[in-house]
PDB file of N, CA and C in Angstrom:
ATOM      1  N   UNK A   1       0.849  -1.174   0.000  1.00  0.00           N
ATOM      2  CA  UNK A   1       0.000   0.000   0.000  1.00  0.00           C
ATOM      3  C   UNK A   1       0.896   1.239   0.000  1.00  0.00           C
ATOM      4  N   UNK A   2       0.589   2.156  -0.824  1.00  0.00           N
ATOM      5  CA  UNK A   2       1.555   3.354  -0.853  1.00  0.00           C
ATOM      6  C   UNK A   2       1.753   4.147   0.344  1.00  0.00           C
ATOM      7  N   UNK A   3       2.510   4.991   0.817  1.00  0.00           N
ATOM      8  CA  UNK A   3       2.285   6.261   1.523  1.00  0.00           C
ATOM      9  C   UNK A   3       1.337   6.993   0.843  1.00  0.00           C
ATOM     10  N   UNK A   4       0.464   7.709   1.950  1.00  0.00           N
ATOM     11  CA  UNK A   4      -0.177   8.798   2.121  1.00  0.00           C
ATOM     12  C   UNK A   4       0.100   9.841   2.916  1.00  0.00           C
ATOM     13  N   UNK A   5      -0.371  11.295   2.247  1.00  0.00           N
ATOM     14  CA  UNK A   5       0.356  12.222   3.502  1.00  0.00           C
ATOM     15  C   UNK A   5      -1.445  12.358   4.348  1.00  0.00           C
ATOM     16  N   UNK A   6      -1.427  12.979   5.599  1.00  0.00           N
ATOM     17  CA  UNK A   6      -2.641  13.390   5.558  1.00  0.00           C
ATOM     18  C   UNK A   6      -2.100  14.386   6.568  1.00  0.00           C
ATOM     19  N   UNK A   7      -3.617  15.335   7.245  1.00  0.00           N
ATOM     20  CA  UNK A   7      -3.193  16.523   8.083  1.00  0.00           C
ATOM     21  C   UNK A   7      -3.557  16.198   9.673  1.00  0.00           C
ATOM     22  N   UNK A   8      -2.627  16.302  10.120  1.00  0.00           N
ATOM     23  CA  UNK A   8      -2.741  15.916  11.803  1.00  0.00           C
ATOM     24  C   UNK A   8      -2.597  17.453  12.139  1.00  0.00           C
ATOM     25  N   UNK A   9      -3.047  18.023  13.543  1.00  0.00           N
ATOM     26  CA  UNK A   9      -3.212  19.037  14.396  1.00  0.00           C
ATOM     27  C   UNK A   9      -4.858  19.819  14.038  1.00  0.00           C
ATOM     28  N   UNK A  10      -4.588  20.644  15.215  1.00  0.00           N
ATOM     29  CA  UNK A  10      -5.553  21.561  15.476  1.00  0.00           C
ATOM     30  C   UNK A  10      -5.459  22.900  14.604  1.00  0.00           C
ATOM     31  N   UNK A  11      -6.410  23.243  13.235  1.00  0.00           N
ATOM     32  CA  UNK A  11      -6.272  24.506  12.675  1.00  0.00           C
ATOM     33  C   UNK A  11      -5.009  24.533  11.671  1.00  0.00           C
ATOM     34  N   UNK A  12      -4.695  25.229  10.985  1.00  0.00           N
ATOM     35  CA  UNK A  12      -3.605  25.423  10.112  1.00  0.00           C
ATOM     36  C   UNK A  12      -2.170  25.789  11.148  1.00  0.00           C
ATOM     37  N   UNK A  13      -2.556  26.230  12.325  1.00  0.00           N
ATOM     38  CA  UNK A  13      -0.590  26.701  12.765  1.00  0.00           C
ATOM     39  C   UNK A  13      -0.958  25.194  13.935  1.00  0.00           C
ATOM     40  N   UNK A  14       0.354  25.113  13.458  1.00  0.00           N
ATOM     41  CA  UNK A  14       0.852  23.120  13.944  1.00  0.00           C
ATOM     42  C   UNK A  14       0.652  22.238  13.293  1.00  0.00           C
ATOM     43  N   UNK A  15      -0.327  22.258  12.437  1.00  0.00           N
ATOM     44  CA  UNK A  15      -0.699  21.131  11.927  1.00  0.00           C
ATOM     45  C   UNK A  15       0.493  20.756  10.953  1.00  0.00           C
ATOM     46  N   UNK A  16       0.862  19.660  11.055  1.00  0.00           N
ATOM     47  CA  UNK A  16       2.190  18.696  10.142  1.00  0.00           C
ATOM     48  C   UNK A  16       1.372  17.459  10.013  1.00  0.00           C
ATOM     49  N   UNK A  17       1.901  17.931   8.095  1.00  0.00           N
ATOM     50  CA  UNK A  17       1.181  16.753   7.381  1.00  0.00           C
ATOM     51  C   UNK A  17       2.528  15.449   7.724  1.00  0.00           C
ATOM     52  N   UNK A  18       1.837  14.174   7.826  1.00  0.00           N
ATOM     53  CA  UNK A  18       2.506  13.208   8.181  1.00  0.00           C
ATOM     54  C   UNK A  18       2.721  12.119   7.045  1.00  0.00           C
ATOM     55  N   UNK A  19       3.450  11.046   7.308  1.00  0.00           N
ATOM     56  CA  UNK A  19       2.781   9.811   6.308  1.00  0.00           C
ATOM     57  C   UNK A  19       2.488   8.870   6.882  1.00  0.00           C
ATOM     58  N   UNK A  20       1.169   8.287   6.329  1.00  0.00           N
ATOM     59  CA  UNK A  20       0.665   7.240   7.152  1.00  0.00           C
ATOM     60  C   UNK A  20       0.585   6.194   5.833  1.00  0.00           C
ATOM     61  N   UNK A  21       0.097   4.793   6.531  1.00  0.00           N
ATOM     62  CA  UNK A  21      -0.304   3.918   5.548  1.00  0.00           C
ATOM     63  C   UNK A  21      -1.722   3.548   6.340  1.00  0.00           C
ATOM     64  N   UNK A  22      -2.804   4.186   5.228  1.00  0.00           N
ATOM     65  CA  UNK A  22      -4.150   4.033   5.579  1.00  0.00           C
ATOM     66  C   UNK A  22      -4.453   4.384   7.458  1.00  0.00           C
ATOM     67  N   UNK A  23      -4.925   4.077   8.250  1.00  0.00           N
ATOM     68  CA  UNK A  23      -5.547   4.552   9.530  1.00  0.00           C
ATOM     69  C   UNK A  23      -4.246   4.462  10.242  1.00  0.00           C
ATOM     70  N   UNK A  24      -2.795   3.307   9.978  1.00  0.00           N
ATOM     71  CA  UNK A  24      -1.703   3.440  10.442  1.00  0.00           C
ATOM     72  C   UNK A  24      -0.338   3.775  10.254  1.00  0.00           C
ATOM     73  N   UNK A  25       0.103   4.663  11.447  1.00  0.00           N
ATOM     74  CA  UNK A  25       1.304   5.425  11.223  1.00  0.00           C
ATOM     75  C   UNK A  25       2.469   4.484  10.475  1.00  0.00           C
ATOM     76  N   UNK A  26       3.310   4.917   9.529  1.00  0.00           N
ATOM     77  CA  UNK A  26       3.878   4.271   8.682  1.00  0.00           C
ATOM     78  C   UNK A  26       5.233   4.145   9.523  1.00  0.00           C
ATOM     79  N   UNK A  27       6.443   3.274   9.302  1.00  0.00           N
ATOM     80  CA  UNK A  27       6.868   2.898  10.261  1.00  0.00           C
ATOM     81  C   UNK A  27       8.177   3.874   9.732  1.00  0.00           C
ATOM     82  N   UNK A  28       8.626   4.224  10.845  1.00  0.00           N
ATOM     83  CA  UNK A  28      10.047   5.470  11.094  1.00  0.00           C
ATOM     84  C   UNK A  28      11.181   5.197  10.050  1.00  0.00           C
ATOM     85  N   UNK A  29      11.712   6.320   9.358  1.00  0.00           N
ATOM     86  CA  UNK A  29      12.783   6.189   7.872  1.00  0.00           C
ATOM     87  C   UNK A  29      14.079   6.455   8.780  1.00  0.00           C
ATOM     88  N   UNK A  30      14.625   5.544   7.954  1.00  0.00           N
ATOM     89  CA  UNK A  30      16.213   5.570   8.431  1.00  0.00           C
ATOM     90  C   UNK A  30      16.701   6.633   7.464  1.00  0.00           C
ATOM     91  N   UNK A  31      17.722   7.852   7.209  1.00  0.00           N
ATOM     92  CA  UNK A  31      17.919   8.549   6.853  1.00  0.00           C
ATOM     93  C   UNK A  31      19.429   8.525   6.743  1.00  0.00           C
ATOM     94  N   UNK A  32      20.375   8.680   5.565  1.00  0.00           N
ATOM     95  CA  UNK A  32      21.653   8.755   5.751  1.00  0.00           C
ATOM     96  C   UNK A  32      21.951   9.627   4.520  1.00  0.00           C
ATOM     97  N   UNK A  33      23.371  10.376   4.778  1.00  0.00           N
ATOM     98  CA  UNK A  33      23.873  11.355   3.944  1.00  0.00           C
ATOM     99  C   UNK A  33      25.303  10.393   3.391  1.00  0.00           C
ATOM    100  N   UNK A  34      25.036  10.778   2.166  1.00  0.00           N
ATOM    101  CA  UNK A  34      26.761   9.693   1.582  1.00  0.00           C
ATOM    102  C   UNK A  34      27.698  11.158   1.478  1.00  0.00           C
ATOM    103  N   UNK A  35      28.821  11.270   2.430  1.00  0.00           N
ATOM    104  CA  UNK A  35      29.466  11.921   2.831  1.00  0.00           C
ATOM    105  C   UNK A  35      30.451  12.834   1.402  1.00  0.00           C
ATOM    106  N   UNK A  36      30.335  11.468   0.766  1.00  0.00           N
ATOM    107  CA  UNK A  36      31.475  11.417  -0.429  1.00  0.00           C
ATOM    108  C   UNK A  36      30.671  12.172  -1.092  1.00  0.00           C
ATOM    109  N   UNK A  37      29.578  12.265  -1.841  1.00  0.00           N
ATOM    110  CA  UNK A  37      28.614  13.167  -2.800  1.00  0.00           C
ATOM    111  C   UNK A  37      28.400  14.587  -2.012  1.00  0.00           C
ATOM    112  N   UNK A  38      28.145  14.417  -1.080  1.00  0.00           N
ATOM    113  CA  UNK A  38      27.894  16.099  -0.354  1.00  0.00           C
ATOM    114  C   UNK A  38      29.253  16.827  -0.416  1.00  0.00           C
ATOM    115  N   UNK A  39      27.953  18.064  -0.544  1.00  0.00           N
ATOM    116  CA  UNK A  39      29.013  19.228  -0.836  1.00  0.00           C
ATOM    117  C   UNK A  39      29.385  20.173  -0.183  1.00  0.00           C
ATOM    118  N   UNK A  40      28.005  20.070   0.794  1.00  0.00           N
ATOM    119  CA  UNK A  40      28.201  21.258   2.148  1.00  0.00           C
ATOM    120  C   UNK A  40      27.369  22.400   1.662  1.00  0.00           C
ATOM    121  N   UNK A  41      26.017  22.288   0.168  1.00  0.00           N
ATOM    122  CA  UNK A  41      25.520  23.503   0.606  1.00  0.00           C
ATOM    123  C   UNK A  41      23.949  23.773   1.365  1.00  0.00           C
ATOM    124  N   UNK A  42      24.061  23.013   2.381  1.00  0.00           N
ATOM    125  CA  UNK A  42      23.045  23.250   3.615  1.00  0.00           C
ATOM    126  C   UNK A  42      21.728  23.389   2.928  1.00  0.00           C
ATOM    127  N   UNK A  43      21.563  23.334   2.074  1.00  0.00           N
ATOM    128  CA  UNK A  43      19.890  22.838   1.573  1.00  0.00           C
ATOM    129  C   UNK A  43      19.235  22.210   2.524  1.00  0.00           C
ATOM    130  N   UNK A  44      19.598  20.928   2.581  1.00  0.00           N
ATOM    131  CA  UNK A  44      18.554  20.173   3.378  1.00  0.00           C
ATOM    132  C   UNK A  44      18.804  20.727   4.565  1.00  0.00           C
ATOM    133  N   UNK A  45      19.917  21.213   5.444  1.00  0.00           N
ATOM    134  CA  UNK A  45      19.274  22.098   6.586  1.00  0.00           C
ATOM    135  C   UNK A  45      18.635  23.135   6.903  1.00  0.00           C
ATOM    136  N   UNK A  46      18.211  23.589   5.849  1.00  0.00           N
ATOM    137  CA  UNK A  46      17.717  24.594   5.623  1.00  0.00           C
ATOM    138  C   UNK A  46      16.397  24.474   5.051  1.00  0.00           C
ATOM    139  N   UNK A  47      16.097  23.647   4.609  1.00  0.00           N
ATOM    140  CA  UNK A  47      14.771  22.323   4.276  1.00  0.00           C
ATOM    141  C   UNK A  47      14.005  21.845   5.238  1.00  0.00           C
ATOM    142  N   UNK A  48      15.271  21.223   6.134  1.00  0.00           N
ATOM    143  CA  UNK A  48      14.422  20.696   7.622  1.00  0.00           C
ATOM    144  C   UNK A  48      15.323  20.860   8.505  1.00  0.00           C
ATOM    145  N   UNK A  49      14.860  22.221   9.208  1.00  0.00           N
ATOM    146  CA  UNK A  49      16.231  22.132  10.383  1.00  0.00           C
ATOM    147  C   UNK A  49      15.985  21.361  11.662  1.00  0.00           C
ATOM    148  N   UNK A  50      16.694  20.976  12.173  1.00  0.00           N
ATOM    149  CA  UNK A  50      16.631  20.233  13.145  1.00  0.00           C
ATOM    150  C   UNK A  50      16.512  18.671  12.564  1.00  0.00           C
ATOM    151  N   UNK A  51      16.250  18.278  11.482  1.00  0.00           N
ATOM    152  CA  UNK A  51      16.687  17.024  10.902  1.00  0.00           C
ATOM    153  C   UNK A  51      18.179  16.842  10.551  1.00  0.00           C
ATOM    154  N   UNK A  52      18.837  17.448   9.918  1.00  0.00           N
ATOM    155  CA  UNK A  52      19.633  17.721   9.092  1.00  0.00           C
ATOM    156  C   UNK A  52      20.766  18.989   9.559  1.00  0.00           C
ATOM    157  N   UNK A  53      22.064  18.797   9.870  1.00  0.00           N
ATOM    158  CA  UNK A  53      23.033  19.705  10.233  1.00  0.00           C
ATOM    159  C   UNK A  53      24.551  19.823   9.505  1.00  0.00           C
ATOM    160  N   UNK A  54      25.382  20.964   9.387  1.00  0.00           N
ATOM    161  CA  UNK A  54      26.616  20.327   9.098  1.00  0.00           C
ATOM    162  C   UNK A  54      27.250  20.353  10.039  1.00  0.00           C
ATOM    163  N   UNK A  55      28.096  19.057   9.455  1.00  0.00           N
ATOM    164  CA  UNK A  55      29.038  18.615  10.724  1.00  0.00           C
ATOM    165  C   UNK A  55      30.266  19.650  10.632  1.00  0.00           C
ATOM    166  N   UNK A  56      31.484  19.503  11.579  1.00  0.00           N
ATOM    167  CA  UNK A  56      32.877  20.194  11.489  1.00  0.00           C
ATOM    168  C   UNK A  56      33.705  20.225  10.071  1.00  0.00           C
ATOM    169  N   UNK A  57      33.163  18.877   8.919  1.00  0.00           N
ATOM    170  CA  UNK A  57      34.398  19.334   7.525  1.00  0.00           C
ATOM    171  C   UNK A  57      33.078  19.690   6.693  1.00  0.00           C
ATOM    172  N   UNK A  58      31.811  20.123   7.099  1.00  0.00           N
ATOM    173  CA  UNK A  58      30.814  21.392   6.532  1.00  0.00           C
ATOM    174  C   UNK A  58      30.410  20.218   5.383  1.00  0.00           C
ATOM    175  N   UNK A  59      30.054  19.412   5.689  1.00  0.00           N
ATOM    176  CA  UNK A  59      29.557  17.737   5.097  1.00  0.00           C
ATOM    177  C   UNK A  59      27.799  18.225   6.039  1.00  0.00           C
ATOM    178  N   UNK A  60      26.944  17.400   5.312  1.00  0.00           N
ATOM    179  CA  UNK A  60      25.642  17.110   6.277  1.00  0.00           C
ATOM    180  C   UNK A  60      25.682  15.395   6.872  1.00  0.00           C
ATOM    181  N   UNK A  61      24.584  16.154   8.248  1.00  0.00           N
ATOM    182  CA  UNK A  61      24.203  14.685   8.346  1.00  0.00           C
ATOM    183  C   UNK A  61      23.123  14.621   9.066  1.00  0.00           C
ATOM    184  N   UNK A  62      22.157  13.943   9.402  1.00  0.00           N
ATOM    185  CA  UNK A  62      21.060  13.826   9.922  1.00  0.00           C
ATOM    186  C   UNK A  62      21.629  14.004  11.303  1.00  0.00           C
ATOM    187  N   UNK A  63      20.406  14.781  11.866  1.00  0.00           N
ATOM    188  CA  UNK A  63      20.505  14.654  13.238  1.00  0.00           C
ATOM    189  C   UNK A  63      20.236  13.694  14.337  1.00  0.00           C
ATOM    190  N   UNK A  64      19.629  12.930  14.002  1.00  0.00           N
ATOM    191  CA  UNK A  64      19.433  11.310  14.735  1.00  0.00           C
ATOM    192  C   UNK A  64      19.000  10.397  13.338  1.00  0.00           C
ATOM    193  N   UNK A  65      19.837   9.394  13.115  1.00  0.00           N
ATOM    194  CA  UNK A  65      19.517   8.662  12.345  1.00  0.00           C
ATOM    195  C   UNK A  65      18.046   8.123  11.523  1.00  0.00           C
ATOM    196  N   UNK A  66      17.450   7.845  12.903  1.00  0.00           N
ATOM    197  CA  UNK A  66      15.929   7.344  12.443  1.00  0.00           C
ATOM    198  C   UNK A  66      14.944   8.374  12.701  1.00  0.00           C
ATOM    199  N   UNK A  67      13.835   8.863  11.851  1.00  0.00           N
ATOM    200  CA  UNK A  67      12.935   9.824  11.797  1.00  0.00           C
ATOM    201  C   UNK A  67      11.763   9.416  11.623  1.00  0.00           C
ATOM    202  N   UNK A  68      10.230  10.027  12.344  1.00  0.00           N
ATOM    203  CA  UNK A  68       9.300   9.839  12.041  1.00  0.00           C
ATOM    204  C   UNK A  68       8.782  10.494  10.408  1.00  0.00           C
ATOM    205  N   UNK A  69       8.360   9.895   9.543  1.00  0.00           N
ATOM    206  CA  UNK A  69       8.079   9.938   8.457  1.00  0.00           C
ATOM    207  C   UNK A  69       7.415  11.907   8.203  1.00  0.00           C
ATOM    208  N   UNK A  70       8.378  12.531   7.638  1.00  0.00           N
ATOM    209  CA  UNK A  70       7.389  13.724   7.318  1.00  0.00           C
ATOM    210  C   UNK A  70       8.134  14.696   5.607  1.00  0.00           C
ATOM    211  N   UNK A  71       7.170  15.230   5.735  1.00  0.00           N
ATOM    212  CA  UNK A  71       7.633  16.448   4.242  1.00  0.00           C
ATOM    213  C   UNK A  71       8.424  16.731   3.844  1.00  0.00           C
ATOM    214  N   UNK A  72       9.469  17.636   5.270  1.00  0.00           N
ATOM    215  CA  UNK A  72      10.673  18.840   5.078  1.00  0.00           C
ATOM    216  C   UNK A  72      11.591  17.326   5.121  1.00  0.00           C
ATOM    217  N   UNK A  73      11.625  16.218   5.327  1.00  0.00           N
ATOM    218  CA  UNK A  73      12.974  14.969   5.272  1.00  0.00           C
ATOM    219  C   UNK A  73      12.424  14.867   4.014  1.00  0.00           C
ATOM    220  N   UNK A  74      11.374  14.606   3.496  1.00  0.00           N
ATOM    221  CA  UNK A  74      11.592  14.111   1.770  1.00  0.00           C
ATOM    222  C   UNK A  74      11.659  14.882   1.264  1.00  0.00           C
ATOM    223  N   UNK A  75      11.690  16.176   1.140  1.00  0.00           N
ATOM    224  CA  UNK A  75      11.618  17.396   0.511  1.00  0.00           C
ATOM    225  C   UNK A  75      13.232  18.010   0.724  1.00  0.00           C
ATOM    226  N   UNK A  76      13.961  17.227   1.771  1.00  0.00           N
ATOM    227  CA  UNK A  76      15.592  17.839   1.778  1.00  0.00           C
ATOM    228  C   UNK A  76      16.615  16.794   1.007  1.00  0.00           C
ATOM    229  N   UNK A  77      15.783  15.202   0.681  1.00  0.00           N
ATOM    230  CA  UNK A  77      15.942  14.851  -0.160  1.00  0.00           C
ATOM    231  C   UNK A  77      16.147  14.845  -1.637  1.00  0.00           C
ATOM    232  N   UNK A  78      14.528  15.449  -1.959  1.00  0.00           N
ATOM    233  CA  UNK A  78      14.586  15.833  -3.145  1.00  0.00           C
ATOM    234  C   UNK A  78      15.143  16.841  -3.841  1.00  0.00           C
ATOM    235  N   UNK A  79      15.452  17.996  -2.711  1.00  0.00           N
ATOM    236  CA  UNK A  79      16.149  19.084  -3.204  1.00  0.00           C
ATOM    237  C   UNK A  79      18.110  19.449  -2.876  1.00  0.00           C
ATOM    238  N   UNK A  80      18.036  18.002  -2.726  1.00  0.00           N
ATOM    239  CA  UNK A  80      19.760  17.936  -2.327  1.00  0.00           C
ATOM    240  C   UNK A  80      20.402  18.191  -3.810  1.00  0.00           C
ATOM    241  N   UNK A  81      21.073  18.857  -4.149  1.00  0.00           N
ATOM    242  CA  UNK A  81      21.717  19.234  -5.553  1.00  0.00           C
ATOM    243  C   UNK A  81      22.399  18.218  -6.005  1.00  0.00           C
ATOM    244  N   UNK A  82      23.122  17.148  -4.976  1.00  0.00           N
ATOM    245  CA  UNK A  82      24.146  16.290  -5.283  1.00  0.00           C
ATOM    246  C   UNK A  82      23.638  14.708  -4.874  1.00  0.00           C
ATOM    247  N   UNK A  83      22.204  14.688  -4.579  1.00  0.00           N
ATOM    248  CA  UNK A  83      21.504  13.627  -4.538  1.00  0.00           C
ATOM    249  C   UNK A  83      22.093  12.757  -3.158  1.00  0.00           C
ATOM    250  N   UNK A  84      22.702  13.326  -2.493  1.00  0.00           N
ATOM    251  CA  UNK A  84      23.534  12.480  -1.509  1.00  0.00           C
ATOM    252  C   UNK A  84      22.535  11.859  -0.146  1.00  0.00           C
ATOM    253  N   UNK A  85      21.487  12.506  -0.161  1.00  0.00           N
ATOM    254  CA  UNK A  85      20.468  11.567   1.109  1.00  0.00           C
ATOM    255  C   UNK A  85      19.622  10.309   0.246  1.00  0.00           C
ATOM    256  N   UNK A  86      19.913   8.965   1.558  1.00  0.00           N
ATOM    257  CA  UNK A  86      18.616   8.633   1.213  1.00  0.00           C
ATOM    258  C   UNK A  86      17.914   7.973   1.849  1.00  0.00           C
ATOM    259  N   UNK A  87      16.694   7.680   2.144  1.00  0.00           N
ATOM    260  CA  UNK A  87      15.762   7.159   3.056  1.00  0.00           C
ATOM    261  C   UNK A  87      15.232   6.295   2.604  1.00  0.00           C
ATOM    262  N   UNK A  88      15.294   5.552   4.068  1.00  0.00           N
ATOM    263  CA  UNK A  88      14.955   4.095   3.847  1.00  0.00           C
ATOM    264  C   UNK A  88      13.325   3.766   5.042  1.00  0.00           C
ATOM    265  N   UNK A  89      12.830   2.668   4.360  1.00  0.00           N
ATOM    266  CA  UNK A  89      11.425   2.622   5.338  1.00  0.00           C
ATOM    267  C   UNK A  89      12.227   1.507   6.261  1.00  0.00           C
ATOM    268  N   UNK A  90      12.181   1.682   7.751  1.00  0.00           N
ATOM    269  CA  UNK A  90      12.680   1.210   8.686  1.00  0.00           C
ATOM    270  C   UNK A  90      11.936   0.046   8.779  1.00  0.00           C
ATOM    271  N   UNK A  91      11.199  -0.385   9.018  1.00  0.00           N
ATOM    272  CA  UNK A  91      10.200  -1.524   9.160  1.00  0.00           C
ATOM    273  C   UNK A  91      10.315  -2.406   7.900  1.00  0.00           C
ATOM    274  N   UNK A  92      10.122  -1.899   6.160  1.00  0.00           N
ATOM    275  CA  UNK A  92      10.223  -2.912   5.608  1.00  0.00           C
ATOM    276  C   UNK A  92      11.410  -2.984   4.691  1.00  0.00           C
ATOM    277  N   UNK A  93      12.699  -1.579   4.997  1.00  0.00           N
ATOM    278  CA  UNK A  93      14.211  -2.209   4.410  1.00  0.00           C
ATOM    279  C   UNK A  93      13.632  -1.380   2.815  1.00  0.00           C
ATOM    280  N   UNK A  94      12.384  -0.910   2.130  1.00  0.00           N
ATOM    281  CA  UNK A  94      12.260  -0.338   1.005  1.00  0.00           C
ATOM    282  C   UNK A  94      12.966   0.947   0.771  1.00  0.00           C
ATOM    283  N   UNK A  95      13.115   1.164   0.266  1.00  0.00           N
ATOM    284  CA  UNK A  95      13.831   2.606   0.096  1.00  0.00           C
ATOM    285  C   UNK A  95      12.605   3.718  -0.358  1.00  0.00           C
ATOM    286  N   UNK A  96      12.694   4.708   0.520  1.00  0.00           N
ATOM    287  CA  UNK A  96      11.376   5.621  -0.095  1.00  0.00           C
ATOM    288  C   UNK A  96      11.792   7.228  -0.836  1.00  0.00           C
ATOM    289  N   UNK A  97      13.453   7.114  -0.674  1.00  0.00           N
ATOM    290  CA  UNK A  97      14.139   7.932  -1.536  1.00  0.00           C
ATOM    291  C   UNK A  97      15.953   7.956  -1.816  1.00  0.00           C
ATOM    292  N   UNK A  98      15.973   7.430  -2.653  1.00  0.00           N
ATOM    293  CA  UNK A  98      15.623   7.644  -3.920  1.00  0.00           C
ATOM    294  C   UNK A  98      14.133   6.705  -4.123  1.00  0.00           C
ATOM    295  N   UNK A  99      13.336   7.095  -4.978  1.00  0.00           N
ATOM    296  CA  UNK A  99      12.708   6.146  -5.456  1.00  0.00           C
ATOM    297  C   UNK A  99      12.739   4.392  -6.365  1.00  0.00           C
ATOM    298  N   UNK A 100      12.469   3.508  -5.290  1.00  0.00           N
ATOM    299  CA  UNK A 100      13.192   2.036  -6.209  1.00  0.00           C
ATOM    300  C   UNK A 100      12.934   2.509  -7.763  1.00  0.00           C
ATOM    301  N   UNK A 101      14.148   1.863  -8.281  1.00  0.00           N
ATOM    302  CA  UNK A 101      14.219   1.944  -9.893  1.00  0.00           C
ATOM    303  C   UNK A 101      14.357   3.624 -10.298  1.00  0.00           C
ATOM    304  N   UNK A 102      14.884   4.483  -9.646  1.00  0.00           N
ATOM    305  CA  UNK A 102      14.876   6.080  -9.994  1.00  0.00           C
ATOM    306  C   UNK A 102      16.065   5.932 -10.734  1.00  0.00           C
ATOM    307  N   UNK A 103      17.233   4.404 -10.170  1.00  0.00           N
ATOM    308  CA  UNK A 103      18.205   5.020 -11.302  1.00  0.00           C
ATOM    309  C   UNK A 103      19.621   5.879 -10.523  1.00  0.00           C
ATOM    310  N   UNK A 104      19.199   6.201  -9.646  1.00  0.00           N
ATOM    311  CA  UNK A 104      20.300   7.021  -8.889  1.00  0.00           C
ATOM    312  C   UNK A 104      21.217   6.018  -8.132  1.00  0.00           C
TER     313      UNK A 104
END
């Protein structure tokens, strides 16, 4: 069954769209930066801060490995210039970025 995003909170300020699979929360993405492809220009921290930081040789890296599934992590993905993140679905080992078969 695919991801879905849907809208959790009260009103438009808080509310973070999530991903679920149907009525249940989809299970937490492992997240890693390939050190060697990054370039250091802070996109994805700047995408999702507090996911995503540079370290001391100005490389990124996630801020705790495993993450609850949300937007600004696939969205610092997609907008990494040098393609260097990628996320994995913790529970079933799929990869949810790059996309299987994207080729990257």
């Amino acid at each position: 069954m695919p991801l879905e995003r849907e809208l959790h909170g009260e009103g438009s300020k808080g509310a973070q769209r999530v991903w679920t699979k149907g009525k249940h929360m989809a299970d937490d993405w492992t997240v890693e930066v390939d050190t060697r492809r990054c370039i250091g220009s802070g996109v994805c921290a700047s995408t999702a801060p507090g996911r995503f930081t540079l370290n001391n040789t100005g490389r990124s890296q996630p801020t705790t490995p495993t993450v609850t599934p949300e937007d600004r992590v696939l969205d610092a993905a997609y907008t990494c210039p040098m393609e260097a993140i990628t996320i994995t679905n913790g529970g079933t080992g799929r990869s949810v970025f790059p996309e299987e078969g994207a080729g990257v």
